[in-house]
Protein backbone atom coordinates (compact mmCIF):
# COMPACT_ATOMS: atom_id res chain seq x y z
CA UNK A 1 -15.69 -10.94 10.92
CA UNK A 2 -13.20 -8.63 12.71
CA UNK A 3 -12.91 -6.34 10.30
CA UNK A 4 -16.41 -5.86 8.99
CA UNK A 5 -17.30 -1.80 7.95
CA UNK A 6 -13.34 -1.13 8.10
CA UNK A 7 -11.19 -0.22 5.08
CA UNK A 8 -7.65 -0.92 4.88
CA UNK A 9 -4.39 0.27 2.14
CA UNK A 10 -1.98 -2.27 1.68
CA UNK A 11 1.32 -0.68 0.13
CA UNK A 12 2.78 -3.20 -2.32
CA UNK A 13 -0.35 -5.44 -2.38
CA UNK A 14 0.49 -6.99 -5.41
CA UNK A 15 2.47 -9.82 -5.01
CA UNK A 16 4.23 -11.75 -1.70
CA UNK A 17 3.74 -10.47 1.45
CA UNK A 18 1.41 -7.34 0.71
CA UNK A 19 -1.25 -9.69 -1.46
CA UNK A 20 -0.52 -12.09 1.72
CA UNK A 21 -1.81 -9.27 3.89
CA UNK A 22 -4.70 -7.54 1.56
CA UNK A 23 -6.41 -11.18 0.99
CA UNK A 24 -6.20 -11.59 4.78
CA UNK A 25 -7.86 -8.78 5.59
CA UNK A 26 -10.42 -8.71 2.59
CA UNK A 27 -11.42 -12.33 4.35
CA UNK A 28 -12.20 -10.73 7.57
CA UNK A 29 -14.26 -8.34 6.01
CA UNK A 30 -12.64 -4.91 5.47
CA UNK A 31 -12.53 -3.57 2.14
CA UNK A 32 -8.89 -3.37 0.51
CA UNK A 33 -7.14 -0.92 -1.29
CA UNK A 34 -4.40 -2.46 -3.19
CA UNK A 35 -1.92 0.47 -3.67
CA UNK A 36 0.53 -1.06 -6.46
CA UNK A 37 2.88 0.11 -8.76
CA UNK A 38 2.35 -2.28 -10.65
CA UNK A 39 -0.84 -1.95 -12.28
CA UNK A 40 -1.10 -5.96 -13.76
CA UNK A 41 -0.26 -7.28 -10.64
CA UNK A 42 -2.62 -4.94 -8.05
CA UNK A 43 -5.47 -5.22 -11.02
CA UNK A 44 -4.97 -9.46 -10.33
CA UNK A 45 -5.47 -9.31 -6.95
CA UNK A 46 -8.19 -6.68 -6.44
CA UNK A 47 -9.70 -9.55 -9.27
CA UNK A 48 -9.09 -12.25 -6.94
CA UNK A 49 -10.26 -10.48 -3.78
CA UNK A 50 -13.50 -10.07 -5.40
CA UNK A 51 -14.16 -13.03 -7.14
CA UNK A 52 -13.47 -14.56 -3.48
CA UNK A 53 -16.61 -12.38 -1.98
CA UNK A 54 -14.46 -9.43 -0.79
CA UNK A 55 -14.67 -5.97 -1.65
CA UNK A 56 -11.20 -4.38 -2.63
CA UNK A 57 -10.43 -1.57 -5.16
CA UNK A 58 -6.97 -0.99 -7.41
CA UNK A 59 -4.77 2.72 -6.97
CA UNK A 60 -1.90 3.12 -9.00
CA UNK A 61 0.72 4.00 -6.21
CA UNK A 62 4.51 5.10 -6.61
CA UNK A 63 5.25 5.83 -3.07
CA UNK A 64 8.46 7.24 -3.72
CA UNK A 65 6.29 10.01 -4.93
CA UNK A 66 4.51 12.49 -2.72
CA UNK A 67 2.06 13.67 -5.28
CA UNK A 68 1.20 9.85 -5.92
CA UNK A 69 0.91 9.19 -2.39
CA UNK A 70 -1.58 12.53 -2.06
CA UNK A 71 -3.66 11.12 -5.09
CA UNK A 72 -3.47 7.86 -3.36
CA UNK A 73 -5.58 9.96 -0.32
CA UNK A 74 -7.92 11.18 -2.89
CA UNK A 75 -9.53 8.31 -4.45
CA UNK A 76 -9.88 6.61 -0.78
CA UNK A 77 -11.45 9.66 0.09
CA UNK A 78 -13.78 9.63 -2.45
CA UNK A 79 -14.28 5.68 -3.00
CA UNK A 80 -14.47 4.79 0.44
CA UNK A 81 -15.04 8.09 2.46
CA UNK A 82 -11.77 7.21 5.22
CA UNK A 83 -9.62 4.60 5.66
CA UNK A 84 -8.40 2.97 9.34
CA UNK A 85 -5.87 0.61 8.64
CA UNK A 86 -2.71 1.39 6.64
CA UNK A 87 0.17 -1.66 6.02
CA UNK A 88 3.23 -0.06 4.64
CA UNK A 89 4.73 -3.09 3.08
CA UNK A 90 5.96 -1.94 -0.16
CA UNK A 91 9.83 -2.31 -0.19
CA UNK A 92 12.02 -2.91 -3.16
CA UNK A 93 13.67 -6.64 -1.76
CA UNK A 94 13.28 -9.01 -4.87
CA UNK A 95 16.31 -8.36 -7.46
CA UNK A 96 17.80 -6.08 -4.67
CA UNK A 97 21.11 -5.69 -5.80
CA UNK A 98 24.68 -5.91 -3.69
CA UNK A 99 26.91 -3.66 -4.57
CA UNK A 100 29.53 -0.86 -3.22
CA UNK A 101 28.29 1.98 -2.14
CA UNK A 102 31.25 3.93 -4.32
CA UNK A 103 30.00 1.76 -6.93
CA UNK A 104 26.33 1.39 -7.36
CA UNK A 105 24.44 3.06 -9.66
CA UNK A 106 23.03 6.16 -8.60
CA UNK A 107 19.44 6.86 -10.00
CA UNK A 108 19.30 2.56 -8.30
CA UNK A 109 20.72 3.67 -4.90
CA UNK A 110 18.62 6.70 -4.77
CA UNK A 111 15.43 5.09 -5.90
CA UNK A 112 15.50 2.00 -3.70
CA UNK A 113 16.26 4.73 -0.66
CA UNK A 114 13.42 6.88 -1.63
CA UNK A 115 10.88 3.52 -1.59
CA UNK A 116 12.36 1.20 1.38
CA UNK A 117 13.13 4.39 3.88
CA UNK A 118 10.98 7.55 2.62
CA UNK A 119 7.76 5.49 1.24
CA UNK A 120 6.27 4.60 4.73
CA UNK A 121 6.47 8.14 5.58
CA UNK A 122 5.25 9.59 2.57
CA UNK A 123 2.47 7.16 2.74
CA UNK A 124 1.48 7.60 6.49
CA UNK A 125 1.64 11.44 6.16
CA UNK A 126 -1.00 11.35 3.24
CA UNK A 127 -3.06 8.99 4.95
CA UNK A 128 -3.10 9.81 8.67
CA UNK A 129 -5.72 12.52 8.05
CA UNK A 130 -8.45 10.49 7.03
CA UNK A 131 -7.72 8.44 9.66
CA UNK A 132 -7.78 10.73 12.12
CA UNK A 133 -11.01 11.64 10.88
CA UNK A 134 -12.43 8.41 11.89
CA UNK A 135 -11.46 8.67 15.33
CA UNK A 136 -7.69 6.87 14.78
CA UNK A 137 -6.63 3.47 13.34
CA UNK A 138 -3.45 1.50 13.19
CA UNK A 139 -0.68 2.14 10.91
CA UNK A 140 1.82 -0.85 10.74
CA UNK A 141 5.38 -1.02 9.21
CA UNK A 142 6.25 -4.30 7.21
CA UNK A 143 8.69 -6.34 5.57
């Protein structure tokens, strides 16, 4: 399998494209952090990773949030040791809403800005370390 002794985050993992992507990946043998607001939804698929002979593992992620995205770090740190594949997919597009600019609620416009732009860096900036420490990786932008 191509991806056998290699861990991978998948950002939004819980549904659509990101569970798409972390039960691709858990088939070719890595083991898959599902990093997922959502804790029902990430908890589901880490379930059906597993019960499909893959090895994957559930972190409560608000990347919008550096401190989340730092904890995030953490418990890959600790769980898996490193990580060398990161999938920033995690976007808010479902229920996106089409308003004015002059007329949008703020705390919406702010928050949907602070997942779909500033998540991916958040995320990446927490993460590149440990995979530096394994001698690189690949970081890949989504959605």
């Amino acid at each position: 399998m191509r991806f056998d002794n290699k861990a991978a985050i998948v950002t939004g993992a819980g549904q659509g494209i990101g569970e798409a992507y972390a039960k691709a990946l858990a088939a070719e043998g890595a083991t898959v952090v599902v990093a997922e607001l959502n804790e029902a939804q990430g908890r589901r698929v880490v379930d059906e990773i597993q019960g499909a002979g893959g090895k994957s593992l559930f972190v409560k992620t608000d990347v919008s949030s550096s401190d989340s995205c730092q904890a995030l770090a953490a418990t890959v740190k600790q769980a898996l040791g490193g990580v060398d594949y990161l999938v920033n997919n995690v976007a808010i597009f479902a229920g996106m809403r089409f308003e004015s600019l002059t007329t949008v609620d703020l705390d919406y416009y702010f928050k949907f800005f602070a997942v779909n732009l500033h998540g991916a860096l958040l995320v990446t900036r927490a993460i590149l370390p440990l995979m530096e420490a394994r001698g690189g990786g690949m970081i890949l932008r989504a959605g």
